[in-house]
C-alpha atoms as a PDB file:
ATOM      1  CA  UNK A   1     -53.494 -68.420  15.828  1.00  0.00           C
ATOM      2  CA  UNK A   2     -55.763 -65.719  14.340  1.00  0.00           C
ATOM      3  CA  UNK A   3     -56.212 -66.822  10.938  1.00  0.00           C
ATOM      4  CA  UNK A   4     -56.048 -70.385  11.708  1.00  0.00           C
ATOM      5  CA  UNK A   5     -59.045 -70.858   9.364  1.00  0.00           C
ATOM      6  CA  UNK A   6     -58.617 -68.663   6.730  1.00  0.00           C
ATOM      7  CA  UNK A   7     -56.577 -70.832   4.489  1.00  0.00           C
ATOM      8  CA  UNK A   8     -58.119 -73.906   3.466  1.00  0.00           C
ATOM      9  CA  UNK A   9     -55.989 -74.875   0.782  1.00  0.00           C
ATOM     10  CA  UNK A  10     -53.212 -75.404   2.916  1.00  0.00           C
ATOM     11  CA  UNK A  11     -54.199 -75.188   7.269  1.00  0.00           C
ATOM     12  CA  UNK A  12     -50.470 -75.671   7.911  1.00  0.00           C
ATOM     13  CA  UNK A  13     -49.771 -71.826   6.452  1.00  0.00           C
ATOM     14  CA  UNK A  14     -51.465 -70.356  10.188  1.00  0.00           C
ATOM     15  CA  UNK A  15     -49.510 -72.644  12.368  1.00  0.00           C
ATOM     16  CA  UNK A  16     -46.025 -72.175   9.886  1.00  0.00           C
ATOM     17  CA  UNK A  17     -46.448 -68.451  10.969  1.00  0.00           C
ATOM     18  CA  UNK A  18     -47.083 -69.117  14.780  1.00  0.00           C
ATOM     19  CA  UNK A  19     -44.302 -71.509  14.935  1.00  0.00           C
ATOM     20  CA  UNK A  20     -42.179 -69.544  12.923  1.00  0.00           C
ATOM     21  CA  UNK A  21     -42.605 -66.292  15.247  1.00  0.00           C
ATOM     22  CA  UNK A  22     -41.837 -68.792  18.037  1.00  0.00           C
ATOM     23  CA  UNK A  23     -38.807 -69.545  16.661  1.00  0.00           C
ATOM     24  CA  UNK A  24     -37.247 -66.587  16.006  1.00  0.00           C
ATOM     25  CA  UNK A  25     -38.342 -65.443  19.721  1.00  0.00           C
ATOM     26  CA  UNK A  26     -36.527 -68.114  21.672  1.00  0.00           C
ATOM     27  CA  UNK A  27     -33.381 -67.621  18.901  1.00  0.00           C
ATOM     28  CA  UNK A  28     -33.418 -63.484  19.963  1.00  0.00           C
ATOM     29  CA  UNK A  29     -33.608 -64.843  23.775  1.00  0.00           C
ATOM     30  CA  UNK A  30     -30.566 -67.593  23.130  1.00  0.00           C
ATOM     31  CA  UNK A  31     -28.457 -64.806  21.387  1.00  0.00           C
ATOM     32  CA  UNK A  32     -29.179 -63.191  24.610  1.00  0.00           C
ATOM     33  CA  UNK A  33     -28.552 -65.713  27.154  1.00  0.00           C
ATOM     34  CA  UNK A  34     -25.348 -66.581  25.351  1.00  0.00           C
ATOM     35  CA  UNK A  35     -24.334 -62.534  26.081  1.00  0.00           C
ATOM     36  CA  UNK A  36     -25.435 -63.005  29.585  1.00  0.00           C
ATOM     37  CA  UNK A  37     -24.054 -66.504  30.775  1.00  0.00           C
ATOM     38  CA  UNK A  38     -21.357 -67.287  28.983  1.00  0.00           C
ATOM     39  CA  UNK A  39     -21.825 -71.077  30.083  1.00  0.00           C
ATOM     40  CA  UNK A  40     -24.856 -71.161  28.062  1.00  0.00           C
ATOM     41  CA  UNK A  41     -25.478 -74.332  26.585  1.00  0.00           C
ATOM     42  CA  UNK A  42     -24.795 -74.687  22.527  1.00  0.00           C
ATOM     43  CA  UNK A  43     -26.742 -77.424  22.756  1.00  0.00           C
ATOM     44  CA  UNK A  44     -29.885 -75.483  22.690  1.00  0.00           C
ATOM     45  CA  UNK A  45     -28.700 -73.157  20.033  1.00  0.00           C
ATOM     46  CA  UNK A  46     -27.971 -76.222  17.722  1.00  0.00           C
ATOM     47  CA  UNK A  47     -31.279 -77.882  18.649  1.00  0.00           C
ATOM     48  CA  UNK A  48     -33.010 -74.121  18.081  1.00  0.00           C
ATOM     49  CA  UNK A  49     -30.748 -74.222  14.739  1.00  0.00           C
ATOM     50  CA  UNK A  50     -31.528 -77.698  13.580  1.00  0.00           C
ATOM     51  CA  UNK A  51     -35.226 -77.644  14.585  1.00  0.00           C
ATOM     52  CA  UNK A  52     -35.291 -74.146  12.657  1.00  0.00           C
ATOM     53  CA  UNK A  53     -33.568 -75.289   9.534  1.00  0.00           C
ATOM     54  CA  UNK A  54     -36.372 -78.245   9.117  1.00  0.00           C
ATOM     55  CA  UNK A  55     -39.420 -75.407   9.916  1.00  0.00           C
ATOM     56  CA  UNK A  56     -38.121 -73.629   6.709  1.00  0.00           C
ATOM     57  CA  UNK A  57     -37.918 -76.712   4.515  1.00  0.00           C
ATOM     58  CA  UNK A  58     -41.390 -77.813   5.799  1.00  0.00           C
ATOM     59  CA  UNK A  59     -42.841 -74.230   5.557  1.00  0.00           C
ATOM     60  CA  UNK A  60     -41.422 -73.620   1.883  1.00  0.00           C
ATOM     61  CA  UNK A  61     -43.477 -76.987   0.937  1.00  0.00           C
ATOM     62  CA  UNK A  62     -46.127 -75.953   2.309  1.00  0.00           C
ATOM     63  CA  UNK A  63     -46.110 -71.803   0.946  1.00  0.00           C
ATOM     64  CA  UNK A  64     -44.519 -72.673  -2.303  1.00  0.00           C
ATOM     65  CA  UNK A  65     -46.405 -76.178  -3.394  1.00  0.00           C
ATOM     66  CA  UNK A  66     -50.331 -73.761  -3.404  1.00  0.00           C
ATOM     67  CA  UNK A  67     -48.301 -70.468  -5.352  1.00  0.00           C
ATOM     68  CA  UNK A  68     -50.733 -70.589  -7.889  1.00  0.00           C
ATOM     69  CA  UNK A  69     -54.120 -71.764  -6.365  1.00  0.00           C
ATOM     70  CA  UNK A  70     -54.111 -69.759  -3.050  1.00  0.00           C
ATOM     71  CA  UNK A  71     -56.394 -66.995  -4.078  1.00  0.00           C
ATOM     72  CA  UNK A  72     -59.997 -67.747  -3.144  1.00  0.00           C
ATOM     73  CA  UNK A  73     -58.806 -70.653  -0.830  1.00  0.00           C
ATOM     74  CA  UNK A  74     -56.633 -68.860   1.755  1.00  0.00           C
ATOM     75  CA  UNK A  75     -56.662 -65.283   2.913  1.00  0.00           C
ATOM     76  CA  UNK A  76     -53.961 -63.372   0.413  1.00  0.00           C
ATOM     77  CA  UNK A  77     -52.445 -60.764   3.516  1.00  0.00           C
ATOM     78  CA  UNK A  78     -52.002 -64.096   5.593  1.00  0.00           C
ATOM     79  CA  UNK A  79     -50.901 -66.262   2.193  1.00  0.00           C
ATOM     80  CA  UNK A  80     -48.370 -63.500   1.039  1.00  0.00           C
ATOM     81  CA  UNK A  81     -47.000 -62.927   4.259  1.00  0.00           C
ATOM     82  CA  UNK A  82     -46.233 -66.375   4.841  1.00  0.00           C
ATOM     83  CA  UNK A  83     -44.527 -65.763   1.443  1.00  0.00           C
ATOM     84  CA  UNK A  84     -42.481 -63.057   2.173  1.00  0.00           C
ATOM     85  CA  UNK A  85     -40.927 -64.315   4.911  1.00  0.00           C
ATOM     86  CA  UNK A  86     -39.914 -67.053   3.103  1.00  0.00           C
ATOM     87  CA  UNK A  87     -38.324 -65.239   0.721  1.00  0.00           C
ATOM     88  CA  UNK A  88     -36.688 -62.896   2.943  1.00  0.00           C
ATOM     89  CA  UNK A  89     -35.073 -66.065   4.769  1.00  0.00           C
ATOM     90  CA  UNK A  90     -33.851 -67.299   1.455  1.00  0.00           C
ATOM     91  CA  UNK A  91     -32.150 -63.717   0.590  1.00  0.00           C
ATOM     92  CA  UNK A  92     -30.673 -63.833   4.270  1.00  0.00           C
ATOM     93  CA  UNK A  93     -29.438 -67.345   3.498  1.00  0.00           C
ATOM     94  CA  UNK A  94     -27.922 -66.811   0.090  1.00  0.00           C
ATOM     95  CA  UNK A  95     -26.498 -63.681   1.237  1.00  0.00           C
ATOM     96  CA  UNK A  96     -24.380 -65.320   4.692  1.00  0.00           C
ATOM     97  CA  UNK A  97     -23.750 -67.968   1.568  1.00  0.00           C
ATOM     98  CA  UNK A  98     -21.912 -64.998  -0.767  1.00  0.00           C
ATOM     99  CA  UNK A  99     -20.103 -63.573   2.631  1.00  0.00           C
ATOM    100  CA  UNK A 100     -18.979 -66.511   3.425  1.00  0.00           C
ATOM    101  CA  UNK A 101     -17.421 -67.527  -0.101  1.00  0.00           C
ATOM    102  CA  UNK A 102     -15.810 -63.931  -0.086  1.00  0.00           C
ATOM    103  CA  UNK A 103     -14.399 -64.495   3.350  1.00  0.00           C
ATOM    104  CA  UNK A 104     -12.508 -67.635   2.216  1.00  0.00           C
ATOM    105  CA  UNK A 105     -11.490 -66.538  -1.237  1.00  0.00           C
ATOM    106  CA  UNK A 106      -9.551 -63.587   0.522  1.00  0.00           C
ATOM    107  CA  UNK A 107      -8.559 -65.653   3.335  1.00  0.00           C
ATOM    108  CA  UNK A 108      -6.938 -68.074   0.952  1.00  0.00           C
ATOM    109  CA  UNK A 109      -5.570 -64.726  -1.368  1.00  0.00           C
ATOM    110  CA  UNK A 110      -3.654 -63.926   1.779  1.00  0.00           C
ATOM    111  CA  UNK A 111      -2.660 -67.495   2.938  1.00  0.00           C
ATOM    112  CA  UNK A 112      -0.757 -67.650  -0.744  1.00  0.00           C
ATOM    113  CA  UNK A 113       0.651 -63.496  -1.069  1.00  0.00           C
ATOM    114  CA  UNK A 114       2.130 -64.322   2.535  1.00  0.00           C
ATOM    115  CA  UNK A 115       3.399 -67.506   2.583  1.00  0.00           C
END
């Protein structure tokens, strides 16, 4: 990684990023792959998923736990960065969250009106 020592408070912020990138990379190419070859495995996709899922957990410790003493100790584009795509996978989360309670609160407004 490029700014693999430019945060000392926390080295794991460089390698959260690289990983992270990763990640999303072989998730685009699996999306792909699943459009292609419809045999594709969903075995990889819920490894990809689950391996994913536990990358954000350990990259929120390690972004969130030095909010307030970065500055000086880590560089602040690489620092906020880190932070903002944190954040923008917790808005993407919580968002699929609200669809998905608004999909089955009208799905069960129909089930009743119909039945």
């Amino acid at each position: 990684t490029a700014h693999k020592d430019n945060c000392a408070i926390q080295p794991y912020i460089p390698i959260f990023l690289s990983v992270t990138g990763a990640i999303h990379l072989i998730s685009f190419f699996t999306v792909l792959m699943r459009l292609v070859c419809e045999t594709f495995s969903s075995i990889v996709e819920s490894i990809i998923g689950t391996f994913s899922f536990g990358w954000f957990i350990t990259g929120s410790v390690w972004v969130f736990s030095v909010y307030n003493t970065y500055e000086g100790h880590c560089d602040k584009n690489l620092y906020l960065f880190a932070f903002v795509i944190l954040i923008l996978e917790y808005a993407v989360m919580a968002l699929l969250l609200c669809c998905c309670c608004w999909f089955c609160s009208l799905k069960t407004i129909f089930y009743e009106r119909f039945q």
